[in-house]
Protein backbone atom coordinates (compact mmCIF):
# COMPACT_ATOMS: atom_id res chain seq x y z
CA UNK A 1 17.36 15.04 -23.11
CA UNK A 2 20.44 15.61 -24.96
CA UNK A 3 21.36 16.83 -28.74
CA UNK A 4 20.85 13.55 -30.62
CA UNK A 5 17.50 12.85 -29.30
CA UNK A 6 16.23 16.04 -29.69
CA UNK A 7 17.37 16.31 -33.16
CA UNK A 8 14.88 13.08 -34.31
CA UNK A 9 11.92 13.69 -36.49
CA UNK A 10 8.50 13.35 -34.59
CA UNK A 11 8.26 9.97 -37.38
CA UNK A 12 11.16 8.37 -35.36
CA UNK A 13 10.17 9.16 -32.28
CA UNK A 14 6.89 7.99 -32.46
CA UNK A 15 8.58 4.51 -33.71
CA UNK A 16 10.99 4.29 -30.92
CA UNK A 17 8.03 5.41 -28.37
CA UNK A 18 6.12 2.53 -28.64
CA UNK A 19 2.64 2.40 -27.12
CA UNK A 20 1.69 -0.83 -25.18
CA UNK A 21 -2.40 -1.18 -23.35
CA UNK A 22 -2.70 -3.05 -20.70
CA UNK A 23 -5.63 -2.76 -19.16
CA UNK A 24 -9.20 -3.67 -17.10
CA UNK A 25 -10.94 -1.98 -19.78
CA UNK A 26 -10.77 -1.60 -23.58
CA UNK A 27 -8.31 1.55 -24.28
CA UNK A 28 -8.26 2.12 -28.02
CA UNK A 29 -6.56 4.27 -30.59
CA UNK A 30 -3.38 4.16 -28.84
CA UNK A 31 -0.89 6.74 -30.32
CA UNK A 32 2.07 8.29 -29.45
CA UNK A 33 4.52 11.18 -30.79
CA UNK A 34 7.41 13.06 -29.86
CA UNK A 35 8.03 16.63 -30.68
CA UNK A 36 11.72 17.55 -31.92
CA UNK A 37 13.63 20.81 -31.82
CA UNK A 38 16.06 21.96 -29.05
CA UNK A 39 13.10 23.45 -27.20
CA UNK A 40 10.24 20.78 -27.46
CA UNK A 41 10.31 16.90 -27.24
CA UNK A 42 7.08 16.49 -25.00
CA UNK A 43 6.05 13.23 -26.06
CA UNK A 44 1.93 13.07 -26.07
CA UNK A 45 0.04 10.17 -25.90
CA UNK A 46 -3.56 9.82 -27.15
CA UNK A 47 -5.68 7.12 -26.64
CA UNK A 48 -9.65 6.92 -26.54
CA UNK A 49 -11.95 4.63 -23.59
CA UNK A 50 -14.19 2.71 -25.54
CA UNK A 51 -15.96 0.36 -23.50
CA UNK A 52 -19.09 1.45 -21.22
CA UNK A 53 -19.37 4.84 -20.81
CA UNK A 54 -18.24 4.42 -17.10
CA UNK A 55 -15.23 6.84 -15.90
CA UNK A 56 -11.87 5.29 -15.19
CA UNK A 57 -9.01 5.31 -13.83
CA UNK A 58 -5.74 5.45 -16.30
CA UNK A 59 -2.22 5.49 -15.22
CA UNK A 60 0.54 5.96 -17.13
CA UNK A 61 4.34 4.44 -17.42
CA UNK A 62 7.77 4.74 -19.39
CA UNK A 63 9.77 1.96 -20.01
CA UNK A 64 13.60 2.27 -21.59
CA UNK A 65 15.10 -0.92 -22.40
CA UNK A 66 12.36 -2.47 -20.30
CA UNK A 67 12.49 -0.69 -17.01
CA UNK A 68 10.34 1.80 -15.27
CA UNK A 69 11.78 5.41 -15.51
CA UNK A 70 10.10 5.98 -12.24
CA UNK A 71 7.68 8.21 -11.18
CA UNK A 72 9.48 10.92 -10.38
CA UNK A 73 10.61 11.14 -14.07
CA UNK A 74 7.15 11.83 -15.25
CA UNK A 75 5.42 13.27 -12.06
CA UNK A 76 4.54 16.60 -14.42
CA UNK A 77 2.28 14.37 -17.49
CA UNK A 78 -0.81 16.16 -17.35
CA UNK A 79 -3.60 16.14 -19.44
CA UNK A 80 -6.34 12.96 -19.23
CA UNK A 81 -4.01 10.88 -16.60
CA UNK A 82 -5.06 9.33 -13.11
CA UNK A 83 -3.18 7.34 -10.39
CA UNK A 84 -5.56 4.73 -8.68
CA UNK A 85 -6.68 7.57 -5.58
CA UNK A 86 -6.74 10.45 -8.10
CA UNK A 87 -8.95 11.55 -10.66
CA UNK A 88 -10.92 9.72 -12.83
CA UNK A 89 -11.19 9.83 -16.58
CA UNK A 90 -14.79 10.13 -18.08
CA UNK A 91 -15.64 7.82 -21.01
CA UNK A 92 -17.51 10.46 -22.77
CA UNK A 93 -16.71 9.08 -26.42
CA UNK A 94 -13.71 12.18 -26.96
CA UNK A 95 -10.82 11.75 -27.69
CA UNK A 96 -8.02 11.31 -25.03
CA UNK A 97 -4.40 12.93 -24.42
CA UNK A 98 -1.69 12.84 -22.09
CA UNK A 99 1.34 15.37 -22.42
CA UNK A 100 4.70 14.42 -21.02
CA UNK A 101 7.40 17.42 -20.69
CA UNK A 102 10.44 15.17 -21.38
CA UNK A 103 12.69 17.74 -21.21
CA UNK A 104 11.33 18.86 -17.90
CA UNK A 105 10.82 15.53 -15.93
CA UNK A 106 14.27 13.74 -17.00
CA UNK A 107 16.78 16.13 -18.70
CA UNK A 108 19.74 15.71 -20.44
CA UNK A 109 18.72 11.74 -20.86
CA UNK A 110 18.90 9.59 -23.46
CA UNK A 111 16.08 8.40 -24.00
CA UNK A 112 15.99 4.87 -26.55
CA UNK A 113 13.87 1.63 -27.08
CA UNK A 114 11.65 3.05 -24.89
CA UNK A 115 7.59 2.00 -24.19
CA UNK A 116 4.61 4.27 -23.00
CA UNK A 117 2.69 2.00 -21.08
CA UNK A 118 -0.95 2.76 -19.78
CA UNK A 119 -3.39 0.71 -17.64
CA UNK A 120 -6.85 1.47 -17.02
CA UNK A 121 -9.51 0.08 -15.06
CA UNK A 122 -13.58 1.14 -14.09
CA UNK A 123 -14.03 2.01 -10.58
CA UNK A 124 -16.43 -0.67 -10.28
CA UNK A 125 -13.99 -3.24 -11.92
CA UNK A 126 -11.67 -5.42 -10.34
CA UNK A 127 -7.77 -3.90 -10.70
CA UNK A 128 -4.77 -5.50 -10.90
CA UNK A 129 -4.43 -8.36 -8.33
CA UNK A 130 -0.82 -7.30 -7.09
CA UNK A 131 0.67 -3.67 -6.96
CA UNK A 132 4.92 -3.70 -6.32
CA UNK A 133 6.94 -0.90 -5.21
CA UNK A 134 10.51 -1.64 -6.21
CA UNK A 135 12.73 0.12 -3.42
CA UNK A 136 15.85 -1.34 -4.67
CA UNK A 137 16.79 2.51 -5.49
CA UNK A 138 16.71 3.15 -1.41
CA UNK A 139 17.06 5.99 -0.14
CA UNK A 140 19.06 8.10 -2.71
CA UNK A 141 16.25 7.20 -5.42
CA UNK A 142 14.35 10.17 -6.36
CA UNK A 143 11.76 7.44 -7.11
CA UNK A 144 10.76 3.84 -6.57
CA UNK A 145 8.84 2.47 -9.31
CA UNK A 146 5.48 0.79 -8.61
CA UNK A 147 4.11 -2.20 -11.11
CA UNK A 148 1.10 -4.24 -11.21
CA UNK A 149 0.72 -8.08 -11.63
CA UNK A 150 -1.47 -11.14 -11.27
CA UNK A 151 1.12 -13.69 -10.18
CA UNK A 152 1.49 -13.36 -6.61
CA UNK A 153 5.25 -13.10 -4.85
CA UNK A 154 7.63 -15.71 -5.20
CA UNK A 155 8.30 -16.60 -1.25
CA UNK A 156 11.21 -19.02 -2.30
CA UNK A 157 13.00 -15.38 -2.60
CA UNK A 158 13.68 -12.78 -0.37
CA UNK A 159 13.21 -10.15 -2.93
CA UNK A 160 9.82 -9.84 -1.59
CA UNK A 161 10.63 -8.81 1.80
CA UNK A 162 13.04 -6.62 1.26
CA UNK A 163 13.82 -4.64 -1.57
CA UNK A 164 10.23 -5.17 -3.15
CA UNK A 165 7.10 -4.45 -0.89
CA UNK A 166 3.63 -6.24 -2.05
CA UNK A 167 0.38 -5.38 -1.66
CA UNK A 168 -2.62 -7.22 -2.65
CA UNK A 169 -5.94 -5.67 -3.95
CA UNK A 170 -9.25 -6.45 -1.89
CA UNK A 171 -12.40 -5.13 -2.84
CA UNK A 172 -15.24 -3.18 -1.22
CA UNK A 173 -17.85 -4.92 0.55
CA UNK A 174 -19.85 -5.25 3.83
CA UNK A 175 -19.18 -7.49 7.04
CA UNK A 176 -20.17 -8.03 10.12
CA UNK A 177 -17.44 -6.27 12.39
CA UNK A 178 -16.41 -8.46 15.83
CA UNK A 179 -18.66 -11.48 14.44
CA UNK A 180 -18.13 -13.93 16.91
CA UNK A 181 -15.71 -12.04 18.92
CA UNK A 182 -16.12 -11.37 22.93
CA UNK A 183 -19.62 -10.66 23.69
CA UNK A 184 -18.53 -8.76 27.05
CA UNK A 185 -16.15 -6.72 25.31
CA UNK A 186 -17.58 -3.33 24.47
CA UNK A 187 -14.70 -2.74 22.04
CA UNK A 188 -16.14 -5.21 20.03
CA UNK A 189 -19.46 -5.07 19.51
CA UNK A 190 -20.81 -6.62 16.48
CA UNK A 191 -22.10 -4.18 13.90
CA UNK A 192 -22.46 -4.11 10.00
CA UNK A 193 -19.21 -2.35 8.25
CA UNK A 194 -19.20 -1.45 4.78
CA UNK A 195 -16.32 -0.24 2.74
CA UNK A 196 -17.23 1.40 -0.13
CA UNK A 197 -13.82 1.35 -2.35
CA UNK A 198 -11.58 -1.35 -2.82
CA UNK A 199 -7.78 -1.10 -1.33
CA UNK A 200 -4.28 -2.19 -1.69
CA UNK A 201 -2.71 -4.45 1.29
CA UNK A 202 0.69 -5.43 2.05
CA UNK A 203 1.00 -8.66 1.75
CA UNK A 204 3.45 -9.09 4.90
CA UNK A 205 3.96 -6.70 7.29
CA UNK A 206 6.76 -3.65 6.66
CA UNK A 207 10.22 -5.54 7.14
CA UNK A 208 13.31 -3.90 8.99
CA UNK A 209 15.16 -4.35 5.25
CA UNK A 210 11.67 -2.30 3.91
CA UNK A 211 12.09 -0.14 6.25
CA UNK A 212 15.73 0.87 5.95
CA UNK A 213 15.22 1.48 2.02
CA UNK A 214 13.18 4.10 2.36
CA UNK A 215 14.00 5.72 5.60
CA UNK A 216 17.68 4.83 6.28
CA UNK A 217 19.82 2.22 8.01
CA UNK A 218 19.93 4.09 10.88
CA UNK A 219 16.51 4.22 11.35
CA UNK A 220 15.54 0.97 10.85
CA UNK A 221 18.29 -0.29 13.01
CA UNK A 222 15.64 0.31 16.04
CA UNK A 223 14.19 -2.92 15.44
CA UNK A 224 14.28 -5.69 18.11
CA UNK A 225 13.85 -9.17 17.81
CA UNK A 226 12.33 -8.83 21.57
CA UNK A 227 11.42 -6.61 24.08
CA UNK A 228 14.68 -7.45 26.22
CA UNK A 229 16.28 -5.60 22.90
CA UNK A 230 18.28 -8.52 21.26
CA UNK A 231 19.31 -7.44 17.70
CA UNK A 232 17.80 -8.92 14.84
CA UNK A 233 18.83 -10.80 12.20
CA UNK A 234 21.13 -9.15 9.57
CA UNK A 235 19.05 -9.99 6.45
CA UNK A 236 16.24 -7.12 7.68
CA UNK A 237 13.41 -9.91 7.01
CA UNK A 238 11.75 -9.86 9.94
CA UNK A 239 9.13 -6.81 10.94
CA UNK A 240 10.03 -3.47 11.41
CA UNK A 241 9.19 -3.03 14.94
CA UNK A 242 9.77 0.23 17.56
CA UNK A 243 8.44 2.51 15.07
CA UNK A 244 6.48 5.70 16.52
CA UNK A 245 3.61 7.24 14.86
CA UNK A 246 5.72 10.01 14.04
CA UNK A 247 8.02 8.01 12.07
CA UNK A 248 5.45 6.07 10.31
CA UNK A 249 3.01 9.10 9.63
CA UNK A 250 3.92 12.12 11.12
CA UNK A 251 1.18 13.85 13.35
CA UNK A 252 1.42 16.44 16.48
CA UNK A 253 1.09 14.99 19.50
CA UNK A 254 -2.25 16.55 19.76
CA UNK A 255 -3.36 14.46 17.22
CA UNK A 256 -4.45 17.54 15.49
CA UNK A 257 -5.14 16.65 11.60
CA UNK A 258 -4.25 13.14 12.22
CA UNK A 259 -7.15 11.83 9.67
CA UNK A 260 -6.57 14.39 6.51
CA UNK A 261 -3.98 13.37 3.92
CA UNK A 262 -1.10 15.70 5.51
CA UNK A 263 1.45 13.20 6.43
CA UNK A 264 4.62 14.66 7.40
CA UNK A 265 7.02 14.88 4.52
CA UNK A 266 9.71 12.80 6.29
CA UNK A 267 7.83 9.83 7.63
CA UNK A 268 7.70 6.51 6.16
CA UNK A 269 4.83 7.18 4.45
CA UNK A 270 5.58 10.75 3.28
CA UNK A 271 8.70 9.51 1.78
CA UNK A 272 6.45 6.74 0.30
CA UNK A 273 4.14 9.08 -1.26
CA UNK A 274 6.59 11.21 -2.57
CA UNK A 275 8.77 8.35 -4.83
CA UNK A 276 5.77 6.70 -6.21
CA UNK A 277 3.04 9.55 -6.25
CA UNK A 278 0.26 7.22 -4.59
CA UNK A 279 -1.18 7.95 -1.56
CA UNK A 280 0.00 4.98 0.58
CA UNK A 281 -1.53 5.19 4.33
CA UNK A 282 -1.97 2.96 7.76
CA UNK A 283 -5.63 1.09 7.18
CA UNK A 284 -8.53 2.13 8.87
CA UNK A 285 -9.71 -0.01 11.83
CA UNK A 286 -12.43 -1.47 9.84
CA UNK A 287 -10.29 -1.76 6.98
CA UNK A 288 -8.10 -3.85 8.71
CA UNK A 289 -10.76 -6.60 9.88
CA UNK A 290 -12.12 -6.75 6.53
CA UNK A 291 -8.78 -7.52 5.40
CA UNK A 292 -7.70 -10.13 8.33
CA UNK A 293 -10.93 -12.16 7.88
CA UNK A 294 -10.73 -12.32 4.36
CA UNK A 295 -14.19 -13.34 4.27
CA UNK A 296 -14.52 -15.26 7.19
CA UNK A 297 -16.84 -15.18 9.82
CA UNK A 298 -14.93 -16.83 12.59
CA UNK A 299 -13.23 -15.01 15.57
CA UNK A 300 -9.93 -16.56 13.31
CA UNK A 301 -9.47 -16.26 9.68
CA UNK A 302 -9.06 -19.90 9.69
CA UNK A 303 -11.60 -21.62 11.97
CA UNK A 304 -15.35 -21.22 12.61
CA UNK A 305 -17.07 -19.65 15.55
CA UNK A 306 -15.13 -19.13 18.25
CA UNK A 307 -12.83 -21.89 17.49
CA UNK A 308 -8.94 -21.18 17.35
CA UNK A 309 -8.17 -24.85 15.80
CA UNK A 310 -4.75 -24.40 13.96
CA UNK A 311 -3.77 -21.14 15.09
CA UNK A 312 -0.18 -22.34 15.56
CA UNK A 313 0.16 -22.99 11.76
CA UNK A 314 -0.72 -19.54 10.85
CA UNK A 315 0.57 -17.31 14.13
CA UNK A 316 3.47 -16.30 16.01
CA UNK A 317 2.27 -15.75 19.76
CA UNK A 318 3.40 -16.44 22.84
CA UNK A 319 3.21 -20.46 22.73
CA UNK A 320 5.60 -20.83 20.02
CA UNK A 321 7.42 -17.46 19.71
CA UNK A 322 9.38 -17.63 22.61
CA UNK A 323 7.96 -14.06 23.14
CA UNK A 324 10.15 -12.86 19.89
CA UNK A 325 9.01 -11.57 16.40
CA UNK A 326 10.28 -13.82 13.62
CA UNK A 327 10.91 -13.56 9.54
CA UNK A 328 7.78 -12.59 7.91
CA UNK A 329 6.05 -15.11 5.59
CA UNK A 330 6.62 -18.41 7.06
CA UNK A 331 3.28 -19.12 8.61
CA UNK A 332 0.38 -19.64 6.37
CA UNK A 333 -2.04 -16.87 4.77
CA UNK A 334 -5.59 -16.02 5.11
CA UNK A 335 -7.73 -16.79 2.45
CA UNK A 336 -6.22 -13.69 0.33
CA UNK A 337 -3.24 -14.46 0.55
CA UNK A 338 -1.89 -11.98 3.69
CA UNK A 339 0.45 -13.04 6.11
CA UNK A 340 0.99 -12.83 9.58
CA UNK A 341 -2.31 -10.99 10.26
CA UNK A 342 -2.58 -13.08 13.43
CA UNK A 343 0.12 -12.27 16.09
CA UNK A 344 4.44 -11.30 15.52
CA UNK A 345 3.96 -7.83 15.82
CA UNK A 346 0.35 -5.78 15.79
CA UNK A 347 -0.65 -3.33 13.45
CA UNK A 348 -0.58 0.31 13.59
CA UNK A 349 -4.12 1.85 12.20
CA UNK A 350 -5.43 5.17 11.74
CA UNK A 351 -8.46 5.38 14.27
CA UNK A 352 -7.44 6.44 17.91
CA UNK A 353 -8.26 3.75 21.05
CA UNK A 354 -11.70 3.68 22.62
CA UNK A 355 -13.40 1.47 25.01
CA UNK A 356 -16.44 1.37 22.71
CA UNK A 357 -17.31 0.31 19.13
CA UNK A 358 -20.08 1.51 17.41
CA UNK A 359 -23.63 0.07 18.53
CA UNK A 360 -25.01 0.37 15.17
CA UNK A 361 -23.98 -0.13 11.25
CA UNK A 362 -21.38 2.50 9.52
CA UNK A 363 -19.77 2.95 6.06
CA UNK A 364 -15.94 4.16 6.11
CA UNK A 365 -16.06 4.54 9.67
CA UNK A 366 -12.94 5.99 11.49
CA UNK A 367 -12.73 6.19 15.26
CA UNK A 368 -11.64 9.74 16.28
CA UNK A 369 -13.50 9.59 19.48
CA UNK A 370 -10.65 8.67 21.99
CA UNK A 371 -10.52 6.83 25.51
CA UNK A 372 -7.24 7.60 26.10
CA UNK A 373 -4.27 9.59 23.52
CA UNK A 374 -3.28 6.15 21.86
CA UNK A 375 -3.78 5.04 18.33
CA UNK A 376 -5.23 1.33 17.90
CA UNK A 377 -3.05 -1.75 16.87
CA UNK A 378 -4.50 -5.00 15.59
CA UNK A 379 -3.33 -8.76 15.21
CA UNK A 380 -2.15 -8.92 18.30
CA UNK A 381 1.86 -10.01 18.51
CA UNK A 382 4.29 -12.44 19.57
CA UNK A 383 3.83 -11.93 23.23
CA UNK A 384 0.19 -12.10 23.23
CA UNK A 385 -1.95 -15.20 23.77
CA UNK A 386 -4.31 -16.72 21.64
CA UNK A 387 -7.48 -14.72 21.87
CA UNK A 388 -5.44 -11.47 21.60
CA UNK A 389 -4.15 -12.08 18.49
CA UNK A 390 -7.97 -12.65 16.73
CA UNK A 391 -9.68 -11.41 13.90
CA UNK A 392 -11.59 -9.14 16.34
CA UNK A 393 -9.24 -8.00 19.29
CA UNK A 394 -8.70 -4.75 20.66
CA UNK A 395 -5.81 -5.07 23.06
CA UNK A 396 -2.99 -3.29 21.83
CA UNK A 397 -2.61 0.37 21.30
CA UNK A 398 0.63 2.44 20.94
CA UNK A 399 0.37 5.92 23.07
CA UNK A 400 1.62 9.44 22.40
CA UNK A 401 3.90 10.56 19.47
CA UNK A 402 7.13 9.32 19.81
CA UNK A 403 6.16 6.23 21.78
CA UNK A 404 8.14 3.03 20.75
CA UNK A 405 7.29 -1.32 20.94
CA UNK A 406 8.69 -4.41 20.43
CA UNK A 407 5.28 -5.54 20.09
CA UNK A 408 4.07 -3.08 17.38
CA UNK A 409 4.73 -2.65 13.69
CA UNK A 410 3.13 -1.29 10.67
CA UNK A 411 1.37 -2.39 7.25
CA UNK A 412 1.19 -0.76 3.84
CA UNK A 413 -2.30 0.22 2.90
CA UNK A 414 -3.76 2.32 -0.11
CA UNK A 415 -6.82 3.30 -1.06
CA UNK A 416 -8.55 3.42 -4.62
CA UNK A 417 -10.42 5.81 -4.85
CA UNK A 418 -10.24 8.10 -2.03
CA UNK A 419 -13.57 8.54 0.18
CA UNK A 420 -11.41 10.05 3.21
């Protein structure tokens, strides 16, 4: 922060720092002040949770001249502060406060018509419909900033497949896992699955444009329209496909520590984590269902039973593909608004490929139990007929560490709430 900043009374500051709530819950007593001398300027915001006596979780934001400083900028604000998988704040009736080294996070800025912005929402509430990562920054951003809305993306633009990436809150619940899937199938066996925190899910799948923002051009210029490697499109709005799950995660080829939180600092999702300070992941297998049926109890997310009525309106397989992965988007949704969860290219997810799904009910299952070193993909893909590309299929899987696909691609997943 530079001389004429630093020189403003804490009066000023606290009138150029204004303090906006926007929040799930009622945050009250919302103050804010700067400190002034050459050797201070933290600016500290106090606030109080008035509403329930429930913890919550509180996240805070700086706006100058109405854009996001990012959250690299104010990574170090400690104090009573939360990101949706961190800690929670209690509602115990005292008094709030979150510090924010200025000087530290952002030097020699200057820092004007700016807005501390905090959101808050109980665990057990609904949050924010839509959560944005802007990745315009690419890959010489030291952050990308994240925002939350209730007006879903605008599809008439491209902005949201390529230098934004969406993801769409869905909340905990229970299902019947493989409901009116294959009965002879031993991979999917119906059980009772219950998910115990709500989640984050892209809205489309990760797009080679995506992709290239935060891990390079040259990375993402592995994509394929097909597996007989013909280039794809220029605008990078089709999925990012021939992605290992090194690239994507980062894990030893052992598989050693693939389920903690330790994904390696370069992969996609490292280099996620690090530029928005959330804890971004693949889904979990079960995760994923919940997510593709968006309520539904059909072996489709758009038909009953075992019907497949439709399935050309809302999938790209191998009857209308012409075996190639096309622009994300452009077939219909499930009933939460997700795209493409049937077929164009299948899914990465965390739990490792086994001939048999569990015989009984589980909460926040994850397979680690393996039938052969490969990590299960769902949705089927482009290539794939009809019944591979269900709600409840277990066909695809992508083997090893540094093993590539046309077929396979990834989604953006996070967790509220962290039970892993």
């Amino acid at each position: 922060m530079n001389n004429a900043v630093a020189s403003f009374t804490a009066a000023c500051a606290a009138s150029m720092l204004a303090a906006t709530a926007n929040a799930a819950v009622e945050l009250a007593n919302v103050t804010v002040s700067q400190g002034t001398g050459t050797a201070s300027g933290d600016v500290t915001v106090s606030y109080s949770l008035a509403n329930g006596g429930e913890p919550a979780y509180v996240t805070l934001d700086v706006l100058t001249n109405g854009v996001s400083v990012g959250f690299d900028h104010i990574k170090t604000a400690r104090g009573d502060i939360s990101q949706l998988d961190a800690h929670l704040v209690a509602d115990d009736g005292a008094a709030k406060s979150i510090v924010w080294p200025m000087r530290k996070d952002w030097p020699d800025q200057l820092l004007r018509d700016a807005t501390v912005r905090l959101q808050a929402w109980y665990t057990n509430a609904i949050p924010p419909m839509y959560l944005v990562i802007d990745l315009s920054g690419g890959t010489a951003a030291e952050s990308f900033p994240v925002r939350y809305t209730t007006t879903p993306p605008d599809l008439t633009s491209d902005t949201c497949r390529t230098t934004e990436l969406w993801l769409r809150q869905c909340s905990a619940g229970t299902y019947l896992m493989s409901q009116n899937g294959n009965s002879d199938d031993t991979r999917q066996r119906v059980h009772q699955a219950t998910l115990t925190n709500a989640f984050y899910c892209g809205v489309f799948e990760v797009t080679k444009a995506q992709y290239a923002l935060v891990m390079g051009d040259s990375a993402a210029a592995a994509a394929r329209l097909d597996s007989a490697g013909n280039t794809e499109t220029p605008d990078g709005t089709y999925p990012m496909n021939f992605v290992s799950v090194g690239a994507v995660r980062g894990a030893g080829d052992s598989y050693a520590g693939w389920l903690t939180d330790n994904v390696a600092a370069g992969s996609f999702f490292g280099v996620l984590r690090a530029k928005t300070g959330l804890s971004f992941d693949l889904p979990t297998d079960a995760q994923w269902e919940y997510a593709c049926r968006a309520g539904s109890t059909g072996r489709y997310s758009f038909a009953s039973g075992t019907s497949d009525s439709g399935i050309g309106n809302y999938a790209w397989y191998n009857n209308n593909s012409q075996s190639q992965v096309h622009k994300v988007g452009l077939k219909q949704p499930n009933n939460w608004g997700l795209y493409d969860v049937h077929g164009n290219v299948g899914e990465l997810c965390l739990d490792v490929f086994t001939t048999s799904a569990p015989g009984s009910a589980v909460t926040n299952y994850v397979q680690t139990t393996y039938s052969e070193k490969a990590l299960l993909c769902r949705g089927g893909s482009a290539a794939r007929v009809n019944y591979q590309c269900s709600s409840t299929a277990k066909y695809l899987r992508l083997a090893c560490y540094d093993t590539t696909s046309f077929e396979v691609g990834f989604r953006v997943w996070l967790t509220i709430g962290k039970w892993r």
